[in-house]
PDB file of N, CA and C in Angstrom:
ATOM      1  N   UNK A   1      -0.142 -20.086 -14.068  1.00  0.00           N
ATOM      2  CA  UNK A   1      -0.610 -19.175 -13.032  1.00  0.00           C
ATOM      3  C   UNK A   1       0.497 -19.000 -12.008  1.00  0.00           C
ATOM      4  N   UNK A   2       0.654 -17.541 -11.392  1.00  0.00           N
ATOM      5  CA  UNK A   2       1.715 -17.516 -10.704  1.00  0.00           C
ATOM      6  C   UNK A   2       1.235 -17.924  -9.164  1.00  0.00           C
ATOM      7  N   UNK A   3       2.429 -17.830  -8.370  1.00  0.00           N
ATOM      8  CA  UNK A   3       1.707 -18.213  -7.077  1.00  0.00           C
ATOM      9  C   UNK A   3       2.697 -17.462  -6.093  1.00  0.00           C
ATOM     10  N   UNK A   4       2.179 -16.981  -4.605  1.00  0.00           N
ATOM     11  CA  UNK A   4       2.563 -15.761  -4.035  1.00  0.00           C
ATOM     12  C   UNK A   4       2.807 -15.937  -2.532  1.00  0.00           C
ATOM     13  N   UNK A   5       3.658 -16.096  -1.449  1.00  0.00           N
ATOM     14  CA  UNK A   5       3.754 -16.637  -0.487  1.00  0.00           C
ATOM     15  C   UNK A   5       2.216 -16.166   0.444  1.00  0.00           C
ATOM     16  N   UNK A   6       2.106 -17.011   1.155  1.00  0.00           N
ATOM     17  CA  UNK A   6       0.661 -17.179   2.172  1.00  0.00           C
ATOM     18  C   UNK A   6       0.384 -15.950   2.557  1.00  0.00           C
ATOM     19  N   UNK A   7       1.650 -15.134   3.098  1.00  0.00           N
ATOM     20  CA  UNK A   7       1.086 -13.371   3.834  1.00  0.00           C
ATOM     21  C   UNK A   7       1.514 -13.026   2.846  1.00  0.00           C
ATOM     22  N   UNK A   8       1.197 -12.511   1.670  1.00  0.00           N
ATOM     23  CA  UNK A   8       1.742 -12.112   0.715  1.00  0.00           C
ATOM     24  C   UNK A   8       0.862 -10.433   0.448  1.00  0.00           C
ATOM     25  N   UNK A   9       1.312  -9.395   0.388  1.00  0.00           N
ATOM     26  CA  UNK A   9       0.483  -8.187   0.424  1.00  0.00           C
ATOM     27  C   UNK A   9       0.785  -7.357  -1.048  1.00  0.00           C
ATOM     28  N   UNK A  10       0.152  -7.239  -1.734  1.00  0.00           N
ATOM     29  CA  UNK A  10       0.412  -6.459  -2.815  1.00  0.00           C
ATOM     30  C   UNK A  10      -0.425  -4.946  -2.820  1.00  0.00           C
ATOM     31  N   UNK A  11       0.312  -4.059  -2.463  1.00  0.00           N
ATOM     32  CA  UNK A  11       0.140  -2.715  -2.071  1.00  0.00           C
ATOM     33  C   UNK A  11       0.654  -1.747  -3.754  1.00  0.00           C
ATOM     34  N   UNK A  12      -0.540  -1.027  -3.405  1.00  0.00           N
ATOM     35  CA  UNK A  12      -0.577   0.299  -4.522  1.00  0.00           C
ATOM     36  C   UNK A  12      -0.404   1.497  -4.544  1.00  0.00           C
ATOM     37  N   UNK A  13      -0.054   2.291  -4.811  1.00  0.00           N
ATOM     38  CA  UNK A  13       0.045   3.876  -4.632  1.00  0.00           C
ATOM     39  C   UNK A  13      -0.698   5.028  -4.760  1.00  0.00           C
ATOM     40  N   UNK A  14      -0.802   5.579  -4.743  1.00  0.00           N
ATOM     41  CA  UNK A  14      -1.671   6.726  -5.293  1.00  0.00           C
ATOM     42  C   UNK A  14      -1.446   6.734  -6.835  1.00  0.00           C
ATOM     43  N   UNK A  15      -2.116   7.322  -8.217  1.00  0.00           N
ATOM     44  CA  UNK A  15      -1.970   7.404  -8.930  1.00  0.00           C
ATOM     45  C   UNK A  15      -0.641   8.598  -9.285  1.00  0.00           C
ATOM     46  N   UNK A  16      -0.494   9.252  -9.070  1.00  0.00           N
ATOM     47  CA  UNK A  16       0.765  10.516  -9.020  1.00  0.00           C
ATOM     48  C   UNK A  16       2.097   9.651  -8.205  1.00  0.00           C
ATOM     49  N   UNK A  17       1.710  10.066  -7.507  1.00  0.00           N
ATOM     50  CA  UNK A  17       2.781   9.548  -6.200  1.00  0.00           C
ATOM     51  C   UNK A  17       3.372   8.454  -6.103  1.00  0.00           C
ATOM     52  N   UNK A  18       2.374   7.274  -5.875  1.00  0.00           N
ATOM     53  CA  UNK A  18       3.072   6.033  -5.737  1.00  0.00           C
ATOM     54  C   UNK A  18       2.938   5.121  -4.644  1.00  0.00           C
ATOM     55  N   UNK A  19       4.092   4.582  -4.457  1.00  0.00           N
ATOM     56  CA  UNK A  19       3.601   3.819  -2.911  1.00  0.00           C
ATOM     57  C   UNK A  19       5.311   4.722  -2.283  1.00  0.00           C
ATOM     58  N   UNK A  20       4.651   5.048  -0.698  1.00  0.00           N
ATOM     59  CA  UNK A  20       5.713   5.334  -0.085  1.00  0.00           C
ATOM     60  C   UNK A  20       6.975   5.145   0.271  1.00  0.00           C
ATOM     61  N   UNK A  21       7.997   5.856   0.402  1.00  0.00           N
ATOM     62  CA  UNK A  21       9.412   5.550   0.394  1.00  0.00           C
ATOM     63  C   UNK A  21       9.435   4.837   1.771  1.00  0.00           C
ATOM     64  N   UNK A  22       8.529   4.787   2.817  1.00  0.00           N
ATOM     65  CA  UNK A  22       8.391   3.951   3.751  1.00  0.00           C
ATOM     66  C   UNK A  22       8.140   2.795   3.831  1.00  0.00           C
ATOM     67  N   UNK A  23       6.784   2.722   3.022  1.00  0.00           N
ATOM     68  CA  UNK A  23       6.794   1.276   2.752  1.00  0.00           C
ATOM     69  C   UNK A  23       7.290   0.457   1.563  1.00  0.00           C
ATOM     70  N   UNK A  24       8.048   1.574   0.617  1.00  0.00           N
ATOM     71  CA  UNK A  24       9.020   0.349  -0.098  1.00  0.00           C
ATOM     72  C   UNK A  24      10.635   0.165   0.463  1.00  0.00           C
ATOM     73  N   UNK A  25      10.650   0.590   2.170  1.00  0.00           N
ATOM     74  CA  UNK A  25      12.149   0.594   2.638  1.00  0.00           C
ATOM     75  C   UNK A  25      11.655  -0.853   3.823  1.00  0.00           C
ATOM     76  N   UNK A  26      10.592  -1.548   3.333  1.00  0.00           N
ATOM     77  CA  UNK A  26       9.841  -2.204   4.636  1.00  0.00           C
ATOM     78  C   UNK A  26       9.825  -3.484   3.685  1.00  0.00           C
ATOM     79  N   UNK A  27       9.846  -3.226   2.444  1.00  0.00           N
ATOM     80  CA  UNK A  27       9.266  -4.334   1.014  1.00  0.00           C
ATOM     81  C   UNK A  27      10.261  -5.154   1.041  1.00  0.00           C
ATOM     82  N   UNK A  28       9.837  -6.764   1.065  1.00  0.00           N
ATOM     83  CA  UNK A  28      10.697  -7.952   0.446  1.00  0.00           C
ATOM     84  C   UNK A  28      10.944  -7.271  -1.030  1.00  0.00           C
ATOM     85  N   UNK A  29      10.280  -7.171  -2.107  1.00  0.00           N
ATOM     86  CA  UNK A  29      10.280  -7.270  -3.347  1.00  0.00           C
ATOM     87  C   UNK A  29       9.594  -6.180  -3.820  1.00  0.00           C
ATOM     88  N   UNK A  30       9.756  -5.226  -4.416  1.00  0.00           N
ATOM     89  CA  UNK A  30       8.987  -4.382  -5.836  1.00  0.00           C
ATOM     90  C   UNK A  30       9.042  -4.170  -6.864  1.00  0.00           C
ATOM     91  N   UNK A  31       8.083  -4.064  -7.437  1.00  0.00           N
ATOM     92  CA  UNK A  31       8.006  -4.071  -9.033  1.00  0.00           C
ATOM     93  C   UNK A  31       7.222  -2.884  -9.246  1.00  0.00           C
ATOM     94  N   UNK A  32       7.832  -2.993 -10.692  1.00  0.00           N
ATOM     95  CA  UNK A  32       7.092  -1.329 -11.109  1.00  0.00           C
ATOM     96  C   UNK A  32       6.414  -1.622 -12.550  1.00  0.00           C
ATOM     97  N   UNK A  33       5.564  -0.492 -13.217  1.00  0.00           N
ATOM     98  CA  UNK A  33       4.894  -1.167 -14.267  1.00  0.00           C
ATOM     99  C   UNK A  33       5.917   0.080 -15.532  1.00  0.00           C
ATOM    100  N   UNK A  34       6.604   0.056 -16.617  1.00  0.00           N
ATOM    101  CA  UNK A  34       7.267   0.858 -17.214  1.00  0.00           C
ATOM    102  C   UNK A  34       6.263   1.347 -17.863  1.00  0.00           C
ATOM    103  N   UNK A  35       6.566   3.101 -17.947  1.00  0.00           N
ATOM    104  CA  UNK A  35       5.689   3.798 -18.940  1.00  0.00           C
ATOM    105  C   UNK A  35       6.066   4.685 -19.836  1.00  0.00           C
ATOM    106  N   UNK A  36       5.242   5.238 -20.954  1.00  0.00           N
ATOM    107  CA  UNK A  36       5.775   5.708 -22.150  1.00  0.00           C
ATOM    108  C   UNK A  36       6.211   7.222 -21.013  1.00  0.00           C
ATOM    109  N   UNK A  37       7.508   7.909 -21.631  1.00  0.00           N
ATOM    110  CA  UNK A  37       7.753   9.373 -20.818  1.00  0.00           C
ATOM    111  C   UNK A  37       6.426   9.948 -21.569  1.00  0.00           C
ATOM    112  N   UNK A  38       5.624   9.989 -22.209  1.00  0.00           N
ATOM    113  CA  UNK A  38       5.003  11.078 -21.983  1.00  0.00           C
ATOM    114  C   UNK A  38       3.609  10.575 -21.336  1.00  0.00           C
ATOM    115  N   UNK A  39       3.442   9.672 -20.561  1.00  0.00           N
ATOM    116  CA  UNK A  39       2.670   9.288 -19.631  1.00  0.00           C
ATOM    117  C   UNK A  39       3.088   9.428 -18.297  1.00  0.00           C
ATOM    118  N   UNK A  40       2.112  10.608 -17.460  1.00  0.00           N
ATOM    119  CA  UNK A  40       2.603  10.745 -16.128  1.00  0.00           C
ATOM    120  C   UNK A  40       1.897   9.751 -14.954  1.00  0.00           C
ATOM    121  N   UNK A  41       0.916   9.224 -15.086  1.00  0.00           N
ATOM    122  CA  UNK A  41       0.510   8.242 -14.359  1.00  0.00           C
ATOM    123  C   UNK A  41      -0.303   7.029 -14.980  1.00  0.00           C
ATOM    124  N   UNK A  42      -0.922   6.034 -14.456  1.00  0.00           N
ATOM    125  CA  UNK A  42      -1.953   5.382 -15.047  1.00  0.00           C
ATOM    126  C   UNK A  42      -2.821   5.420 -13.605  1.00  0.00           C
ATOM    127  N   UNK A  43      -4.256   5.039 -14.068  1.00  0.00           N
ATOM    128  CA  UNK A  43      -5.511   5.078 -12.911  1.00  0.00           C
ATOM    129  C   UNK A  43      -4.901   3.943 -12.408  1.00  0.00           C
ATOM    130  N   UNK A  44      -4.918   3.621 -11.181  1.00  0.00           N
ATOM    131  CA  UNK A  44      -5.333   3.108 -10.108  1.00  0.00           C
ATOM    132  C   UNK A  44      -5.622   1.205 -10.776  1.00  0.00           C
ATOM    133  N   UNK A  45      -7.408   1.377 -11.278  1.00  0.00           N
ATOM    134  CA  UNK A  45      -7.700   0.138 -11.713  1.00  0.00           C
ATOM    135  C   UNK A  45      -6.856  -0.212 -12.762  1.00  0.00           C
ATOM    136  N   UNK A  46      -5.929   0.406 -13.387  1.00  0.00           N
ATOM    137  CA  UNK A  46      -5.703  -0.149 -14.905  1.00  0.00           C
ATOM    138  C   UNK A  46      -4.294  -0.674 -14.235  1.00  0.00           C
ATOM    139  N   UNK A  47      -4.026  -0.378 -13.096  1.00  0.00           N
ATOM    140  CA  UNK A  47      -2.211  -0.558 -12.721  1.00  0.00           C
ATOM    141  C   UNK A  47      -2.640  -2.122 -12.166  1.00  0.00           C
ATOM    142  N   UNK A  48      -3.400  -2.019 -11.233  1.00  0.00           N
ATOM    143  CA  UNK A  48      -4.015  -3.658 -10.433  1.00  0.00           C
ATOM    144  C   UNK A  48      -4.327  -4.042 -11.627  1.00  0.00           C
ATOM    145  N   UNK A  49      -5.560  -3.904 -12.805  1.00  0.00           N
ATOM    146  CA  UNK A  49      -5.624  -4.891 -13.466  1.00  0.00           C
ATOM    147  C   UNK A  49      -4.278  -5.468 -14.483  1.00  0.00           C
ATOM    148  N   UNK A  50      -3.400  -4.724 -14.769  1.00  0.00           N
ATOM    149  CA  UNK A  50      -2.338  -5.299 -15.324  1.00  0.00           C
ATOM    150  C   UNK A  50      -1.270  -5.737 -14.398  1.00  0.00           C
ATOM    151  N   UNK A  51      -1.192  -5.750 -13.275  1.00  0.00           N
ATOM    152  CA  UNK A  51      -0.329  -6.319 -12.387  1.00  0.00           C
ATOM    153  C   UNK A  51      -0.927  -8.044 -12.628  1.00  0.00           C
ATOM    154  N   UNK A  52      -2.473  -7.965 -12.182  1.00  0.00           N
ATOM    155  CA  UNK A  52      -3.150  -8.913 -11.941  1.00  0.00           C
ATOM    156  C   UNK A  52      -3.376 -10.186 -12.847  1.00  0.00           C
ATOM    157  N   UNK A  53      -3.231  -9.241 -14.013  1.00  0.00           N
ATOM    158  CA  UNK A  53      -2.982 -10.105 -15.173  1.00  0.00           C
ATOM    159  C   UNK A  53      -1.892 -10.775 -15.405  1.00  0.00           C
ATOM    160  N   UNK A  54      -0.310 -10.201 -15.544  1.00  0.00           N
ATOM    161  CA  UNK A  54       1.071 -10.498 -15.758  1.00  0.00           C
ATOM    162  C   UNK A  54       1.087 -11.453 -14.626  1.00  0.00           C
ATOM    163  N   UNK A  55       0.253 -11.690 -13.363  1.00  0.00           N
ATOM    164  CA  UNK A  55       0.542 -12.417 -12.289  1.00  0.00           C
ATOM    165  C   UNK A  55      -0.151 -13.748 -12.697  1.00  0.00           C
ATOM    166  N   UNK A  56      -1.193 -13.593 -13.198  1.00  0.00           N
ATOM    167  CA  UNK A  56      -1.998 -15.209 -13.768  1.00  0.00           C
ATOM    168  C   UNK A  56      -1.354 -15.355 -14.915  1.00  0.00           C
ATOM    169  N   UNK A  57      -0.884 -14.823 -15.460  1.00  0.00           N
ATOM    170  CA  UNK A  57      -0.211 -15.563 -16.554  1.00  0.00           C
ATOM    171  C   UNK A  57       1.313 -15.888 -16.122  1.00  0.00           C
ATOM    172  N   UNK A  58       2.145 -16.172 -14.736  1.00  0.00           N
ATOM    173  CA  UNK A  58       2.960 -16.321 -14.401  1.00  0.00           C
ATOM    174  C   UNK A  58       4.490 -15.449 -15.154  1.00  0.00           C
ATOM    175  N   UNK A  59       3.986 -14.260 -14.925  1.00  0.00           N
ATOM    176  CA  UNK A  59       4.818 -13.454 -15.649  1.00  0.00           C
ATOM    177  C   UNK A  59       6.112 -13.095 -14.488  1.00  0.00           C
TER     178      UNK A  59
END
């Protein structure tokens, strides 16, 4: 299981868009999830639940 400093904030984007060029110029760390080119976004829940996952499995 992974583990994540105490204030630790994991912020999401809009499905299109993303998370802002503001608040990733503010970010310790980002990560992105890679997608096939002919996929223009993924929903919302499916991006948290696979973040959420790769994170308990100390990915």
């Amino acid at each position: 299981k992974g583990s994540l400093p105490p204030h630790a904030i994991l912020a999401f984007g809009a499905e299109r868009e993303g998370v802002s060029r503001e608040l990733i110029s503010k970010s310790d760390h980002c990560v992105s999830i890679p997608m096939s080119p002919s996929v223009s976004s993924l929903n919302l829940a499916t991006a948290v639940s696979a973040v959420l996952y790769a994170w308990r499995l100390g990915l």
